[in-house]
Protein backbone atom coordinates (compact mmCIF):
# COMPACT_ATOMS: atom_id res chain seq x y z
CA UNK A 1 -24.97 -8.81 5.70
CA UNK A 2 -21.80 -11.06 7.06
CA UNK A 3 -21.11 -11.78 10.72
CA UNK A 4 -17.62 -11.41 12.17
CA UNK A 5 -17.35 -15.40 11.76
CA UNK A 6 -16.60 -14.63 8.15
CA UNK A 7 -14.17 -11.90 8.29
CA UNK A 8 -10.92 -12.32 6.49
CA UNK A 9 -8.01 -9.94 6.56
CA UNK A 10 -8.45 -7.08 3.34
CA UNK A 11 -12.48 -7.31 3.33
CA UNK A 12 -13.86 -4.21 3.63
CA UNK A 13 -17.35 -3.62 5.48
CA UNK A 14 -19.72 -1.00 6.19
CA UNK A 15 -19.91 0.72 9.68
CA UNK A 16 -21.89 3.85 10.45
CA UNK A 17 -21.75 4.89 6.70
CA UNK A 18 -17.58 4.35 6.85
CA UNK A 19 -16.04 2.17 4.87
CA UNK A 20 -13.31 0.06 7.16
CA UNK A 21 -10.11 -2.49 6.08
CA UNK A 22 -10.17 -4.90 7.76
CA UNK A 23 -6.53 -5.60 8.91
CA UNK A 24 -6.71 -8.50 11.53
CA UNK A 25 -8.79 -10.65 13.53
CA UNK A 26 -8.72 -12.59 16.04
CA UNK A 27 -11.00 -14.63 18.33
CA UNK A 28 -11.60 -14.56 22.17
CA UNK A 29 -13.73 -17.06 23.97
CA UNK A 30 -14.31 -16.04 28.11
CA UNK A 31 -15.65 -18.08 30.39
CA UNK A 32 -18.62 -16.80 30.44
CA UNK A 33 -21.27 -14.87 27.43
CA UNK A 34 -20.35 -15.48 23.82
CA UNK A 35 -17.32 -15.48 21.94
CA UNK A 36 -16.62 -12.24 20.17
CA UNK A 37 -14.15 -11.03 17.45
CA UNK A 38 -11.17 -8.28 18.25
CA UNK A 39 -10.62 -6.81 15.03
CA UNK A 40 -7.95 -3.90 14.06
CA UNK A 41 -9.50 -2.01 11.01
CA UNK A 42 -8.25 0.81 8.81
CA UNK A 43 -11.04 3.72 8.08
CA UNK A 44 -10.50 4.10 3.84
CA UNK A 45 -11.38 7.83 4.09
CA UNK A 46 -8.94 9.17 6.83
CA UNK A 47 -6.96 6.26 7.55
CA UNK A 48 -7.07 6.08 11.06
CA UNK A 49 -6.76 2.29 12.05
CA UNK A 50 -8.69 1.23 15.55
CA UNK A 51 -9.25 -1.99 17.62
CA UNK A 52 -13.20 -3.06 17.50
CA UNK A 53 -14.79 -6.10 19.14
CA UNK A 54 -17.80 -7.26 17.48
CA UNK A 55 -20.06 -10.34 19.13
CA UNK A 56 -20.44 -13.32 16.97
CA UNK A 57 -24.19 -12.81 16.88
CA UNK A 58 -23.94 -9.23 15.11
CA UNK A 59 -24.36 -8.46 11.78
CA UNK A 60 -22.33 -6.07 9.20
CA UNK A 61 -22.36 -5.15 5.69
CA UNK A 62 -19.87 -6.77 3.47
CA UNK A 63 -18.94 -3.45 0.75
CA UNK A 64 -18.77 -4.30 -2.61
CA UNK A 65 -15.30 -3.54 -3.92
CA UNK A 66 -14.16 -4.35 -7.63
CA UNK A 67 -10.42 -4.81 -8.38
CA UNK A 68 -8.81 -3.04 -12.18
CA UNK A 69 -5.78 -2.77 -13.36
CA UNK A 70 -5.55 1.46 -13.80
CA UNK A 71 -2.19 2.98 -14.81
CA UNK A 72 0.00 5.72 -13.27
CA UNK A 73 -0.34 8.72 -15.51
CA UNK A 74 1.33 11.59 -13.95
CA UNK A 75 1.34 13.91 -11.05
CA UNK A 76 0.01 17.45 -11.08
CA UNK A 77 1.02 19.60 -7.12
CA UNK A 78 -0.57 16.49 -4.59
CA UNK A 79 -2.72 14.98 -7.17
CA UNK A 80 -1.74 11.87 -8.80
CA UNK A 81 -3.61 10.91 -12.04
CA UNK A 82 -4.38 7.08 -13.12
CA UNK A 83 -6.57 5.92 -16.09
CA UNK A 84 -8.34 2.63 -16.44
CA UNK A 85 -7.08 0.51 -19.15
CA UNK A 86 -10.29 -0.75 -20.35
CA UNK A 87 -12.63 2.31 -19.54
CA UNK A 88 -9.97 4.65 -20.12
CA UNK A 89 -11.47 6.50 -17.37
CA UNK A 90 -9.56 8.75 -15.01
CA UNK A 91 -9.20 9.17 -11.43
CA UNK A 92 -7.25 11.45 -9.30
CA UNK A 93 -5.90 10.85 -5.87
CA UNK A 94 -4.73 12.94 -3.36
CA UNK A 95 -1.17 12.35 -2.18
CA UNK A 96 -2.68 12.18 1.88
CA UNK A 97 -4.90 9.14 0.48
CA UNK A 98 -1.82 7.17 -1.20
CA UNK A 99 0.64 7.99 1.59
CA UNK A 100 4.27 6.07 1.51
CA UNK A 101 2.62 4.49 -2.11
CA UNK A 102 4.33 7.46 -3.81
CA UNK A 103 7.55 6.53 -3.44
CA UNK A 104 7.24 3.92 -5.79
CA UNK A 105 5.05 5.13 -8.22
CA UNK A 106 6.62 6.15 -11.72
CA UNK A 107 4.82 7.22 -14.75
CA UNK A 108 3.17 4.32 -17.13
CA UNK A 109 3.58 1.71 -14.14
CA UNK A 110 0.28 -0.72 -13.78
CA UNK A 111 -1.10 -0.82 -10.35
CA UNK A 112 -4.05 -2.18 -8.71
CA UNK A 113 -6.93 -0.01 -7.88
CA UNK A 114 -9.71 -0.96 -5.22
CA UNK A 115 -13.44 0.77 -6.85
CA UNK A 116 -16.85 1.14 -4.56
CA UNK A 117 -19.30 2.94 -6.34
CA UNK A 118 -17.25 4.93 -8.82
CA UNK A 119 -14.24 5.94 -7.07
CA UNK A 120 -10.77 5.04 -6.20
CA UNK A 121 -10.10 4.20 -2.35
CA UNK A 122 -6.86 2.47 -2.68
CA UNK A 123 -4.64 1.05 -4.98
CA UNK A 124 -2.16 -1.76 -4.83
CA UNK A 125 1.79 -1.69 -5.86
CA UNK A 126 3.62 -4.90 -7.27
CA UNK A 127 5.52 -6.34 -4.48
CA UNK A 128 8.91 -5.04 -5.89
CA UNK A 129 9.25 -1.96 -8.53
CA UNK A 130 12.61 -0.82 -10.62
CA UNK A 131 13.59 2.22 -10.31
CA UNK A 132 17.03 3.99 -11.05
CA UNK A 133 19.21 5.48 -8.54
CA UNK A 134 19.77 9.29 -9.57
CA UNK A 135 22.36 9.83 -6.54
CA UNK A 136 24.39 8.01 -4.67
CA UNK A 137 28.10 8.68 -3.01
CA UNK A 138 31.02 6.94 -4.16
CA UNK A 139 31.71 4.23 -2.25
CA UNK A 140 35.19 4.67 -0.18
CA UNK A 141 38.00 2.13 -1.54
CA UNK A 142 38.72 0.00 1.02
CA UNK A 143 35.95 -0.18 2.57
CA UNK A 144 34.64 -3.18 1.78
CA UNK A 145 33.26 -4.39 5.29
CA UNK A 146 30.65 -7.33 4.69
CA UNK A 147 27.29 -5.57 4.40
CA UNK A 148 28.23 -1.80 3.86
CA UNK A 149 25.65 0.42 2.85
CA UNK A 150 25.23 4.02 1.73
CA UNK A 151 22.37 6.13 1.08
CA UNK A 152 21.26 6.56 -2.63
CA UNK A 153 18.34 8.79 -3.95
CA UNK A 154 15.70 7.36 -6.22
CA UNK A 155 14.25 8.70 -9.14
CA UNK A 156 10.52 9.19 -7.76
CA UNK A 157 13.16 11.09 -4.75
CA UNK A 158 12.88 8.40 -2.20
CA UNK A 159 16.14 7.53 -0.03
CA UNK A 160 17.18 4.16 0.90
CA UNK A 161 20.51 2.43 2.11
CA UNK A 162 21.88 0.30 -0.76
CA UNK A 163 24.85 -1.55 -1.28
CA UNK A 164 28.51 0.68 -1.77
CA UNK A 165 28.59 -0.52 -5.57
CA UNK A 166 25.46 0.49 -6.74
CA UNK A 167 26.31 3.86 -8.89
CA UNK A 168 24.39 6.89 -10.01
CA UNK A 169 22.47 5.65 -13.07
CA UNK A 170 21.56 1.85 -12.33
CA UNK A 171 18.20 0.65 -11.99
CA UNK A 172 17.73 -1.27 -8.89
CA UNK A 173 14.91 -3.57 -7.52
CA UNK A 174 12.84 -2.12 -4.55
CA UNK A 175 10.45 -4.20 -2.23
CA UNK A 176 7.49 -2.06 -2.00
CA UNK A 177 6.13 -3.40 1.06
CA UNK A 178 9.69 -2.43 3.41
CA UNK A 179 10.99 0.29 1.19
CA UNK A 180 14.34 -1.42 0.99
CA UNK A 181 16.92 -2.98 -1.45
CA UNK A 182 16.36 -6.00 -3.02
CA UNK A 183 18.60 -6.50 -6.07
CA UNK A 184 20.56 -4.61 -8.98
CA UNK A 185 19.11 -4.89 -12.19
């Protein structure tokens, strides 16, 4: 059992048998009564995030996560399959539960995976991922305006606005985090 005094942003604690990220916190001291914590926290199993105040006196259970390195197998309809390098044990996870993750996710790629009792909640992308463009437009000659764009499609089918001489073929750096263009590779 923690109190809110020692919540950081990405622990994950127990509330009425949920498991919740939390995302940010942030204290407020009134004039009058105790100071209490406003927290914003993600629910792991539907992934609704909400605002929750908890008094500094109150108590919560701190959930026991473990952190592995799994890798990205394959993807079969909405399931995406992962195995553990060192248990070679698999887990599957629904496309809903990995959400704008997939965009970045190509096969053999090493992410990492958040565990509580068995299963998968979450995993974690690199902060940047190569990928190669499979379509883009020709850029226009003469149009060389500072900071042109155009839209090229990504292997794993994502679309993003990359520079106007990046061409069908290259591999190109991605930030995972923004889901924009970083560098040519």
């Amino acid at each position: 059992m923690i109190s809110p005094t020692n919540f950081k942003r990405g622990m994950v604690i127990e509330l009425e048998k949920n498991l919740f990220e939390i995302l940010g916190v942030s204290w407020v001291k009134p004039g009058k009564g105790g100071a209490f914590a406003r927290t914003k926290i993600k629910n792991l199993k539907t992934g609704a995030i909400t605002e929750r105040m908890f008094r500094s006196e109150e108590k919560v259970s701190k959930a026991s996560i473990t952190t592995t390195a799994i890798e990205y197998l394959y993807r079969l309809d909405i399931f995406y399959h992962f195995m553990d390098f060192k248990t070679n044990e698999e887990y599957t996870l629904a496309k809903e539960i990995l959400g704008d993750k997939v965009h970045f996710l190509v096969e053999n790629q090493t992410v990492t995976a958040k565990i509580y009792q068995g299963a998968v909640l979450d995993i974690d992308l690199p902060a940047s991922v190569s990928l190669t463009a499979t379509h883009t437009e020709p850029g226009l000659k003469g149009n060389t305006v500072s900071g042109a764009t155009k839209e090229a499609t990504l292997e794993t089918g994502f679309k993003l606005q990359v520079p106007l001489f990046i061409k069908t073929g290259q591999k190109i750096k991605v930030d995972t985090r923004s889901g924009k263009y970083i560098s040519r590779i």
